[in-house]
Protein backbone atom coordinates (compact mmCIF):
# COMPACT_ATOMS: atom_id res chain seq x y z
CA UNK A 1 184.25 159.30 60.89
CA UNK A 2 185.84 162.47 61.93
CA UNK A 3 188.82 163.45 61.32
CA UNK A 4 191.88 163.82 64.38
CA UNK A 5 192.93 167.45 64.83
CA UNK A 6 196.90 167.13 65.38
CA UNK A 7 197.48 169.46 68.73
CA UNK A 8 201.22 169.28 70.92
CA UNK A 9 201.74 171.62 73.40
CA UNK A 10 200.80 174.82 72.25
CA UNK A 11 202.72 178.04 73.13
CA UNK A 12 199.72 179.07 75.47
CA UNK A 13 200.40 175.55 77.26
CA UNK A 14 204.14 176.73 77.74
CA UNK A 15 203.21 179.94 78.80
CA UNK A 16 201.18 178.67 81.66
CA UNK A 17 203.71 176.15 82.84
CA UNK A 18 206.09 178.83 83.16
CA UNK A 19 203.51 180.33 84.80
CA UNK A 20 203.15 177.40 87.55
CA UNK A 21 207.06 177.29 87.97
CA UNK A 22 207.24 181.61 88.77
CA UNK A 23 203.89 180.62 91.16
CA UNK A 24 205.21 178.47 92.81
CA UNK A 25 208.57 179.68 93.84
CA UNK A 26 206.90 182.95 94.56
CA UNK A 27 204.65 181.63 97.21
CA UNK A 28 207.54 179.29 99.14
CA UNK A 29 209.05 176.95 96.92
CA UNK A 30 212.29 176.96 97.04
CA UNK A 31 213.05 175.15 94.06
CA UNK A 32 210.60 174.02 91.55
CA UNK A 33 210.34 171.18 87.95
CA UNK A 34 207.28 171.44 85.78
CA UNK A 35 206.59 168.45 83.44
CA UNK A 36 203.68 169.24 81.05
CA UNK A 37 202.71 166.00 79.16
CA UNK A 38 200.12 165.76 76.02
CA UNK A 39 199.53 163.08 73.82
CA UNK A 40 197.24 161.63 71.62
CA UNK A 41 196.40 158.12 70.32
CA UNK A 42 194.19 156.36 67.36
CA UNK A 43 193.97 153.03 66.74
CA UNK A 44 191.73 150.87 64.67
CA UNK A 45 190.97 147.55 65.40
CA UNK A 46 189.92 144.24 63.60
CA UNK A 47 188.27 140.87 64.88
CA UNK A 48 188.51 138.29 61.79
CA UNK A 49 189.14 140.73 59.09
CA UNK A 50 185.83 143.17 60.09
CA UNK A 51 186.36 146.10 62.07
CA UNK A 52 185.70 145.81 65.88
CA UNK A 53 186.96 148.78 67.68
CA UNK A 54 187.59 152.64 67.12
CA UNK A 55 190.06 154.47 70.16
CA UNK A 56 190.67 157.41 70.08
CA UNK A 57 192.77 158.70 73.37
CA UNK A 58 193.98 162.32 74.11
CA UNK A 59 196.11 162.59 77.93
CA UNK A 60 197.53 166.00 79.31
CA UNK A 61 198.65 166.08 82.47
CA UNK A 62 201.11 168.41 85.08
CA UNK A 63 203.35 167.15 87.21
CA UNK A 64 204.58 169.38 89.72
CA UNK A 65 207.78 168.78 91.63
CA UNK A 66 207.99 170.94 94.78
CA UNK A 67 211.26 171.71 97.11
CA UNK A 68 210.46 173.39 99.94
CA UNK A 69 212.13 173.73 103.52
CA UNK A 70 213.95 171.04 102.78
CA UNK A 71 211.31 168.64 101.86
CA UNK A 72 209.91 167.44 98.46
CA UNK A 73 206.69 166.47 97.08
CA UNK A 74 205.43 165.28 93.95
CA UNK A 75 202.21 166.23 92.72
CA UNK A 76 199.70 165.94 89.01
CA UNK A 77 196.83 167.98 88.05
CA UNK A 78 195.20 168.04 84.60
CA UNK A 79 194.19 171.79 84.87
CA UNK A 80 196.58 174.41 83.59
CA UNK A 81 193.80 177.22 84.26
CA UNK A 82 194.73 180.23 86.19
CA UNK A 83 192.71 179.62 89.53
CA UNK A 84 192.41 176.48 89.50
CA UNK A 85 196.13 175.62 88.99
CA UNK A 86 197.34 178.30 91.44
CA UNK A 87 195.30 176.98 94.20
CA UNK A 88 196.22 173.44 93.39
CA UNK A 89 199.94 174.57 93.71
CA UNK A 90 199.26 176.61 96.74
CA UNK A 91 197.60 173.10 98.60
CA UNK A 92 200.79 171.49 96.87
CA UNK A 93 203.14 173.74 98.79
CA UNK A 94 201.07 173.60 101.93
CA UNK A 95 201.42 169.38 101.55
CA UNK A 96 205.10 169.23 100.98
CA UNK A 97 205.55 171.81 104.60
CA UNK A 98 204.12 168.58 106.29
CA UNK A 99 206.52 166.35 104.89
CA UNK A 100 210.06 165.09 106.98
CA UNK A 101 212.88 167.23 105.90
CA UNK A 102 215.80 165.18 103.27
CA UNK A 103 218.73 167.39 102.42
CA UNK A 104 219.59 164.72 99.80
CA UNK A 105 216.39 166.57 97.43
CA UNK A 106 217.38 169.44 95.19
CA UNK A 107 217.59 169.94 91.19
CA UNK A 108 220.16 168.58 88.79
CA UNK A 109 223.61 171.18 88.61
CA UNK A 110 222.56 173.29 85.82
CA UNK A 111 226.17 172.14 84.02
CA UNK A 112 224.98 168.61 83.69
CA UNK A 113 221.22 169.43 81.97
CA UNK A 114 220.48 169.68 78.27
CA UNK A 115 221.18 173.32 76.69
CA UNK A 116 219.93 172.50 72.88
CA UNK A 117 216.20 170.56 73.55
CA UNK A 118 214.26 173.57 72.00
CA UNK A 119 211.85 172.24 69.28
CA UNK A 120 211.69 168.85 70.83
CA UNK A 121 212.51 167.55 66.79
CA UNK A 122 216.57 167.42 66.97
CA UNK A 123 216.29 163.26 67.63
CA UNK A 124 214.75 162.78 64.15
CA UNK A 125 211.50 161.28 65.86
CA UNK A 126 208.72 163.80 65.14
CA UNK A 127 207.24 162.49 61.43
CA UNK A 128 205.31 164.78 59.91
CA UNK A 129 203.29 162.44 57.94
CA UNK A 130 201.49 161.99 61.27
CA UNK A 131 199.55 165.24 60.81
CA UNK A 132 198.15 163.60 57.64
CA UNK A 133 196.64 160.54 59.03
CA UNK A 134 193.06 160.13 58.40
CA UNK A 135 190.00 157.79 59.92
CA UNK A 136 189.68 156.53 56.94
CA UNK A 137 193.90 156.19 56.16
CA UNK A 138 194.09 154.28 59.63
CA UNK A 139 191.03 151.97 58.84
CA UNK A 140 192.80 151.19 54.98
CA UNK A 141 196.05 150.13 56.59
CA UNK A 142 194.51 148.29 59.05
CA UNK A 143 192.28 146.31 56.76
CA UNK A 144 196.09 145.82 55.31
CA UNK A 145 197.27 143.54 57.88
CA UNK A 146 194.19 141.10 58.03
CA UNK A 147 194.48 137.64 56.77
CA UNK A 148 192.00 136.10 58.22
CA UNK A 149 189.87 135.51 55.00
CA UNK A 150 192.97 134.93 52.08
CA UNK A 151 195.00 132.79 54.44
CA UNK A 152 195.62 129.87 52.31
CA UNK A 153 194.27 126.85 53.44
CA UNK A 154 196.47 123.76 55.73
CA UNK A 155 195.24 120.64 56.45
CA UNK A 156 196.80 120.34 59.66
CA UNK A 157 194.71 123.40 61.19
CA UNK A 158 192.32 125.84 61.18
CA UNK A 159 192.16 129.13 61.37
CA UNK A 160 189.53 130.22 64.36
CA UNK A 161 190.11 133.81 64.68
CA UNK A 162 192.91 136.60 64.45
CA UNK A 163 192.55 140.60 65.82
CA UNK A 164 195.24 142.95 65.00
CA UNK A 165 195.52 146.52 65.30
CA UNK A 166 197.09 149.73 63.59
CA UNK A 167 197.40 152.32 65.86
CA UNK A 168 199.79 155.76 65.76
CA UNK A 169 200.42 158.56 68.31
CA UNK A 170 202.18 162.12 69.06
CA UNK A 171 204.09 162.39 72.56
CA UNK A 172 205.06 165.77 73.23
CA UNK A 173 206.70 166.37 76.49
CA UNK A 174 208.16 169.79 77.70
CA UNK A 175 210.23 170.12 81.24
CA UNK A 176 211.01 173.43 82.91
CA UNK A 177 212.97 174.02 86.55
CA UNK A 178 214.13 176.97 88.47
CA UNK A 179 217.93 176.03 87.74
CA UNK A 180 217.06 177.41 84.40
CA UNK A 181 216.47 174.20 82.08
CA UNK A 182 213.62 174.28 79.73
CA UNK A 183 213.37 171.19 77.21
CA UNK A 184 211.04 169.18 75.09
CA UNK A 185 210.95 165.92 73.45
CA UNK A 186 208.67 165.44 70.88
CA UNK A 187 208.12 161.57 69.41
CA UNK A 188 205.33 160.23 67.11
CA UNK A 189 204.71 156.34 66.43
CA UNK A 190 203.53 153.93 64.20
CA UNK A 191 202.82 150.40 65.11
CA UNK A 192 200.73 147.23 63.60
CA UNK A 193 200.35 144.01 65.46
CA UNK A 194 198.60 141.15 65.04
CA UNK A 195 197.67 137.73 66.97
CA UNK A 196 196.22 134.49 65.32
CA UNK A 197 194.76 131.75 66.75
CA UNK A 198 194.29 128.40 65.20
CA UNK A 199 193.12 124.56 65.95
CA UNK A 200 195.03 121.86 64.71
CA UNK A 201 193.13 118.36 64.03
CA UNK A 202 193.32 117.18 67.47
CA UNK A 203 191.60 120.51 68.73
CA UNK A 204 194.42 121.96 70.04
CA UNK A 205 194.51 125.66 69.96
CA UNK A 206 198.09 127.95 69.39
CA UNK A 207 198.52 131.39 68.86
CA UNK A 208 200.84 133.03 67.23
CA UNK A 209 201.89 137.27 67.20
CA UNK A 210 203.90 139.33 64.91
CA UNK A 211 204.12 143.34 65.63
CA UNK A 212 205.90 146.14 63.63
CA UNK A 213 206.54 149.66 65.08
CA UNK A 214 209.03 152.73 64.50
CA UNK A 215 208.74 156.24 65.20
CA UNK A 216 208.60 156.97 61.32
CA UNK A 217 205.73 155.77 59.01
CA UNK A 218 208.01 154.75 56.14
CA UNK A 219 209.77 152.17 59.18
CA UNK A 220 206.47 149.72 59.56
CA UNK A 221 206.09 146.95 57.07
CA UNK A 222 202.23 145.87 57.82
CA UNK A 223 202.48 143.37 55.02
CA UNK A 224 203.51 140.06 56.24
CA UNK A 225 203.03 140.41 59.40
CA UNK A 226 199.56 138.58 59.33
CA UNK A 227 201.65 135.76 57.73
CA UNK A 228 204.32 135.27 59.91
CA UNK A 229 201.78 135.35 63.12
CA UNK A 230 200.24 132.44 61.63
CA UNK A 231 203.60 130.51 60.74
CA UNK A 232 204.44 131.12 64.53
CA UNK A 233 201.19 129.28 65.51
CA UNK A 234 201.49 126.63 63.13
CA UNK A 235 205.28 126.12 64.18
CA UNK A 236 204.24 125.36 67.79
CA UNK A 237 201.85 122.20 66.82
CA UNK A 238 202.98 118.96 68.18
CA UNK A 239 205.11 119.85 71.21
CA UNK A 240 206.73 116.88 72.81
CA UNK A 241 208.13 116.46 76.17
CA UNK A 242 212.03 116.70 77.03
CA UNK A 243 214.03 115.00 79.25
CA UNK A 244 216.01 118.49 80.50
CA UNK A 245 219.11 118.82 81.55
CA UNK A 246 221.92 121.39 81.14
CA UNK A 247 221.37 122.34 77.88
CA UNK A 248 222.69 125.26 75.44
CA UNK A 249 219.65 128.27 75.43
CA UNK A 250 219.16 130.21 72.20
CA UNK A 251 216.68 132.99 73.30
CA UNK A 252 215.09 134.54 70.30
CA UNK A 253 215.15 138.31 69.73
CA UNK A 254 211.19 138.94 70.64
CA UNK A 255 211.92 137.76 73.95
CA UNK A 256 215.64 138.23 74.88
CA UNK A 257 214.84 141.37 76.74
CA UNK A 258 213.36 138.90 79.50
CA UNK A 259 216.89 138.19 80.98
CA UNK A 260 218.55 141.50 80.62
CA UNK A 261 216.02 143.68 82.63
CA UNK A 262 217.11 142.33 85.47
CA UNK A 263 220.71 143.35 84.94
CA UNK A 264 219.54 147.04 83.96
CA UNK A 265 217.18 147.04 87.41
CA UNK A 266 220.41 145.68 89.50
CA UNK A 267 222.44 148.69 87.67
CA UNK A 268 219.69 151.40 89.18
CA UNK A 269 220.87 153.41 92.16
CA UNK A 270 217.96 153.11 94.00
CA UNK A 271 218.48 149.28 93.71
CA UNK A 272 222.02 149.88 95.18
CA UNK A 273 221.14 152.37 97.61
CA UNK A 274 218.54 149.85 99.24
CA UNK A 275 220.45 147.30 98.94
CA UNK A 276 217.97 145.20 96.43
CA UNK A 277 220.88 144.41 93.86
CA UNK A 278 222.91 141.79 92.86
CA UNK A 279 224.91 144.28 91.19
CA UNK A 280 225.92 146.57 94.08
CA UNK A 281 229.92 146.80 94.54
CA UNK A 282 230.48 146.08 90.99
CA UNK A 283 230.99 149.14 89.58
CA UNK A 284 234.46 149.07 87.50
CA UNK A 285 234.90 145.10 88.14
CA UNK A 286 234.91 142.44 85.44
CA UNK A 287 231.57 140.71 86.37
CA UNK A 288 230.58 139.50 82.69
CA UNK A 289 232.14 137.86 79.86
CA UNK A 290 235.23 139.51 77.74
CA UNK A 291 232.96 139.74 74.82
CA UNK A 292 229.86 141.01 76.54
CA UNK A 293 229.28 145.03 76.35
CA UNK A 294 226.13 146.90 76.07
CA UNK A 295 226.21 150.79 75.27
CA UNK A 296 223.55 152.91 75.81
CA UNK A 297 222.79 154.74 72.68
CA UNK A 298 220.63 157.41 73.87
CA UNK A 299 221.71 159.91 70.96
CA UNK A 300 220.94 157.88 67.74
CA UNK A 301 219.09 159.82 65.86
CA UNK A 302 215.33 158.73 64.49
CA UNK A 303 215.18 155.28 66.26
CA UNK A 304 213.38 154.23 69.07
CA UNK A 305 214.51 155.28 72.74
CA UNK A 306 216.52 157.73 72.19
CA UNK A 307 216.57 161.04 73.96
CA UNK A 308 218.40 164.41 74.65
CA UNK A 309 217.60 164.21 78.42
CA UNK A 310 216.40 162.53 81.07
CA UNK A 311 213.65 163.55 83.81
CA UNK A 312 215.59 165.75 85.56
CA UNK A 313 216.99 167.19 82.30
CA UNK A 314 219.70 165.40 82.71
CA UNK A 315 221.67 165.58 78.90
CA UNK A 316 222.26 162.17 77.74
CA UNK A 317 224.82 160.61 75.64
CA UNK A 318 226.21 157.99 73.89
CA UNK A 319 228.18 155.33 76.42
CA UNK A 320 228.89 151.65 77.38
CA UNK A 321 227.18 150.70 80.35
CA UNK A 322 229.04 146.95 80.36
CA UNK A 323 232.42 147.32 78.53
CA UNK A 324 234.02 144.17 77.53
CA UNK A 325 232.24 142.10 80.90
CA UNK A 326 233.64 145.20 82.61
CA UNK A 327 230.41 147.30 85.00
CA UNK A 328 231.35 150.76 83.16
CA UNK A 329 228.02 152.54 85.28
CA UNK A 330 225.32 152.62 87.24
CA UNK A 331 222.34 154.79 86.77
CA UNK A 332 222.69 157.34 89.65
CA UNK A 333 219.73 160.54 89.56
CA UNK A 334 220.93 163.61 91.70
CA UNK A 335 219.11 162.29 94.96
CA UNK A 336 220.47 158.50 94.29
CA UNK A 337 223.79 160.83 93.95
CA UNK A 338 223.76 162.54 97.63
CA UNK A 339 222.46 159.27 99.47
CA UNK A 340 225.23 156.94 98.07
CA UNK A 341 228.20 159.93 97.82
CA UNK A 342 228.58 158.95 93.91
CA UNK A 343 228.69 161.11 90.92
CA UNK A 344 225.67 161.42 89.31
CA UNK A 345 225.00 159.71 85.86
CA UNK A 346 221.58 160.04 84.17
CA UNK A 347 218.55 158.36 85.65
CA UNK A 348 217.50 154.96 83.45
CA UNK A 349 218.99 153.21 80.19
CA UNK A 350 217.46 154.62 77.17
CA UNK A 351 218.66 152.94 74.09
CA UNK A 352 220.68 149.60 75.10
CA UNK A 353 222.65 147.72 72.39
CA UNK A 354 224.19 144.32 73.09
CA UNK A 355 227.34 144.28 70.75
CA UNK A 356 227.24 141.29 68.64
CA UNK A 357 229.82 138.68 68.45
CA UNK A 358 230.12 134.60 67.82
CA UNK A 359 232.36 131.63 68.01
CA UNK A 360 234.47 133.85 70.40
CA UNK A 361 234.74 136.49 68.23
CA UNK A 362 233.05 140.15 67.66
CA UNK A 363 230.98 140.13 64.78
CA UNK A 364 231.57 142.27 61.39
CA UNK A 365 228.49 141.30 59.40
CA UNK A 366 225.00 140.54 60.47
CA UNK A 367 224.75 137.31 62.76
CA UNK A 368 221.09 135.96 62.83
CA UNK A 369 219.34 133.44 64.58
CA UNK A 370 220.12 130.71 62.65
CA UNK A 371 224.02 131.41 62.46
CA UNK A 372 223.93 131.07 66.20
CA UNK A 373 222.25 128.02 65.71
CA UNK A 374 224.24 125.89 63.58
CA UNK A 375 227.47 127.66 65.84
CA UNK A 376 225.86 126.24 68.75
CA UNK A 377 224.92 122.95 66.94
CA UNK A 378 222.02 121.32 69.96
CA UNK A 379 219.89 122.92 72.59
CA UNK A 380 216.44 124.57 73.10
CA UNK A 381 215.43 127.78 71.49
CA UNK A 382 213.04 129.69 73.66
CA UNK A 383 211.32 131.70 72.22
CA UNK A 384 208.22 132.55 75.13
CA UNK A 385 208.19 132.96 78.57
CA UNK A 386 205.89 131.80 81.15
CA UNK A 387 205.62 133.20 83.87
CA UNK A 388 208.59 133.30 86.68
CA UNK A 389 210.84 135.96 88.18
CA UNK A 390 214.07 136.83 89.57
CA UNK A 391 215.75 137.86 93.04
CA UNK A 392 217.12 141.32 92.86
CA UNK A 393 219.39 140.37 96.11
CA UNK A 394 221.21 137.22 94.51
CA UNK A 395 220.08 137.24 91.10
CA UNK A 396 218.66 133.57 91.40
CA UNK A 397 215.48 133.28 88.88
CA UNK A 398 213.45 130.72 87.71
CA UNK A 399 211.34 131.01 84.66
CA UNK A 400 208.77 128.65 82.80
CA UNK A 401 209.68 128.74 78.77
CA UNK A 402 208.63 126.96 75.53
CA UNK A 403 209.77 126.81 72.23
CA UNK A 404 211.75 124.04 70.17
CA UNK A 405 214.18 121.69 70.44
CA UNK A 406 217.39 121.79 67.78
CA UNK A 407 219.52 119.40 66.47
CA UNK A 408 222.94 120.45 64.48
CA UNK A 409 221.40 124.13 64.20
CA UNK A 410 218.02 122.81 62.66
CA UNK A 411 214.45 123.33 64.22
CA UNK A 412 213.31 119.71 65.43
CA UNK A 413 210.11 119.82 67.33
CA UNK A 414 208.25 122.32 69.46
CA UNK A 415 208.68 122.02 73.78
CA UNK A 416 207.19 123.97 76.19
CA UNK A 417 205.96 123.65 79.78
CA UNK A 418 209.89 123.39 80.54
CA UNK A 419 211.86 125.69 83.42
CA UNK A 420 214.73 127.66 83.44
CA UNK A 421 216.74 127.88 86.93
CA UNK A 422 220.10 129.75 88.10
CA UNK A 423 221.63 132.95 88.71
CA UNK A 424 222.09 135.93 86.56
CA UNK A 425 225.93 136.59 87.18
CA UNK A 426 226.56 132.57 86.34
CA UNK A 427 224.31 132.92 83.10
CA UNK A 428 225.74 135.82 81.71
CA UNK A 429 229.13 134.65 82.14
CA UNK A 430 228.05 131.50 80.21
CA UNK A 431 226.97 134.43 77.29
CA UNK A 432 228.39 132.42 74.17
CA UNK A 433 226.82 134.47 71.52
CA UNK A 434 224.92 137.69 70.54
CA UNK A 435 223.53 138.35 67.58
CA UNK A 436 223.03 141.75 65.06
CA UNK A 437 219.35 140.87 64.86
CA UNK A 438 217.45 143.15 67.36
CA UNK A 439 214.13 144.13 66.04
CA UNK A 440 214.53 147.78 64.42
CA UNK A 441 211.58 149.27 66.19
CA UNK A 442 212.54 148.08 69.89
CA UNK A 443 213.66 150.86 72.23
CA UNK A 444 215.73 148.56 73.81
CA UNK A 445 218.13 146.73 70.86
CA UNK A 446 218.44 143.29 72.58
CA UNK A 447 219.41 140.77 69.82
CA UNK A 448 219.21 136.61 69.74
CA UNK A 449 221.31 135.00 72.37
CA UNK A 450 222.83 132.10 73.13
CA UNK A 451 223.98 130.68 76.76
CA UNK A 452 226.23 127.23 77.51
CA UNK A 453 225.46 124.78 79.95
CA UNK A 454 221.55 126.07 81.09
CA UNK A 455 219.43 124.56 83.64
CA UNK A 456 216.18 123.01 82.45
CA UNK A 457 213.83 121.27 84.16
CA UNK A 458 210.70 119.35 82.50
């Protein structure tokens, strides 16, 4: 096997997309971004315990944004070379000319972008134990996570097959515009998953998945994870039907993400502008909960999702987006800024952390799934979604779940083929719990939750 040569953006790379930005406002640009992407990606994967598949995947690519006349464009390219690029940016130029004029397009105010991006390494998230991963390093730790031939035996199932994967990767990223910015964000990763799938005596089949994933090496724990996929499958055998009703929802911390997208999209100026949000004339009302508030913690140093700027270069920082059930933001770019007459924020979430807090109260300590389960004594605990969706006009959804039926906070049986109906404003004001127990690797740091008084349908 051959061995991965570790390559970011070199200096030459730089040099020629500084190159593209003088070019281009030289032959009729008025203003001008250059986003030069490169990254690379190995991965190693198993199909019952043998290896099955090699990747190896290396991207660069240029995206050009144009401002000319009045008009904007957006355009790629994968050649930085001196003709070639030149005459790509001329076409580019010649494109956006044909465009209608929108007044509204122009660069971020140099006093809002990030002045101290330089390396691309002050977030912590560049490990350099990346640039001694091996074929044969990646294959070992691969072969780690396999259980598919020391699983220990059950007589209630087999175990038919199980693929996992160890994979790592460098993102480099460096953004230059005419308004004088110039940064670069520079992340690797480090990830293991696995899926099993087994039969129980009745031949019904269940699957079961288990990942781990940070930006550092020393943050993934490949151990286990083989074991805990299969306790996930062998949890789900047996489901039986329920009745439904309104019900108390416990929505694990794999999947609790499902049901605050929504609220992030709604919270997007684009949404607003158009709009497509449920959200829109909320901004410094009390929409949610007292206890519900969700910062976005785009500075915190080495862990997932965080960021010194945005895509316009744009500095982040540390803020609450929902403060106390009060609509602190909305995520407004410089365009989104002109069209609606707002101030501009940044634009997207990048690190979002649900504050925790039970039985009424904000949380000290760690709260954990099961806490909120004995606090919330009977319900359903959903822990996969099927399928479904949600209106981004009135926030009405309706989404198929499964997962298990508890008594007095204890797991009784599996459910699933069950539905989920209302409206995203009512459920999160029926937000009874949160818990401390977001998965460390997650960019976005949504925790267990709990909701009162859910609709489910059988």
């Amino acid at each position: 096997m051959t061995e991965t040569k570790i390559s970011g953006i070199t200096e030459e790379e730089k040099k020629a997309a500084r190159h593209c930005l003088e070019y281009a406002i030289r032959h009729g640009a008025s203003q001008a971004r250059i986003s030069l992407n490169k990254s690379t990606l190995d991965s190693f994967q198993l199909l019952n315990g043998e290896l099955d598949k090699v990747s190896h995947c290396a991207d660069r690519s240029v995206f050009i944004y144009l401002y000319v006349d009045g008009k904007y464009g957006t355009y790629s390219t994968n050649r930085l070379e001196g003709n070639d690029i030149e005459d790509f940016i001329c076409k580019a130029i010649d494109s956006t000319r044909m465009l209608s004029a929108d007044s509204m397009r122009k660069l971020a105010d140099p006093a809002r972008t990030e002045k101290d991006a330089v390396s691309g390494r002050e977030m912590g998230l560049y490990d350099t134990e990346y640039e001694s991963m091996t074929a044969r390093k990646r294959l070992e730790l691969a072969m780690e996570g396999t259980i598919f031939n020391t699983a220990e035996k059950d007589e209630r199932y087999s175990l038919i097959s199980e693929e996992c994967e160890y994979s790592d990767s460098i993102d480099d990223n460096y953004v230059i515009d005419s308004n004088g910015f110039e940064g670069r964000h520079t992340e690797t990763s480090f990830s293991f998953w696995t899926e099993v799938t087994i039969e129980d005596r009745k031949g019904h089949k269940y699957s079961g998945y288990w990942w781990t994933s940070s930006p550092r090496f020393t943050g993934i724990n490949i151990t286990g994870c083989g074991d805990c996929a299969l306790r996930k499958a062998a949890a789900q055998i047996g489901p039986r039907r329920d009745n439904g009703g309104k019900m108390t929802m416990v929505v694990d911390n794999l999947t609790s993400s499902r049901l605050i997208s929504p609220v992030f999209s709604a919270l997007g100026g684009s949404a607003i502008q158009q709009h497509n949000s449920f959200l829109e004339d909320t901004l410094g009302k009390k929409i949610f909960p007292e206890h519900f508030t969700v910062m976005d913690m785009a500075r915190t140093e080495g862990m997932s999702g965080a960021r010194m700027f945005d895509t316009e270069g744009v500095a982040t920082k540390d803020r609450a987006v929902i403060d106390h059930g009060t609509v602190s933001m909305y995520f407004i770019n410089t365009y989104m800024s002109g069209k609606l007459g707002m101030e501009p924020t940044v634009e997207g979430i990048s690190r979002p952390v649900v504050s925790p807090f039970i039985n009424g109260k904000a949380a000290d300590g760690m709260v954990g799934q099961q806490e909120i389960l004995e606090s919330c004594g009977d319900g359903i605990l959903v822990t996969g979604f099927n399928g479904g969706n949600c209106n981004p006009v009135t926030g009405n959804f309706s989404y198929g779940v499964e997962g298990f039926v508890f008594r007095n906070g204890k797991i009784m049986h599996p459910v699933k083929e069950m539905v989920i109906t209302g409206d995203m404003i009512t459920l999160w004001n029926s937000l009874i719990a949160a818990g401390s127990d977001a998965r460390p690797g997650a960019r976005w740091q949504i925790p267990t939750l709990a909701f009162a008084g859910v609709d489910f349908s059988a």
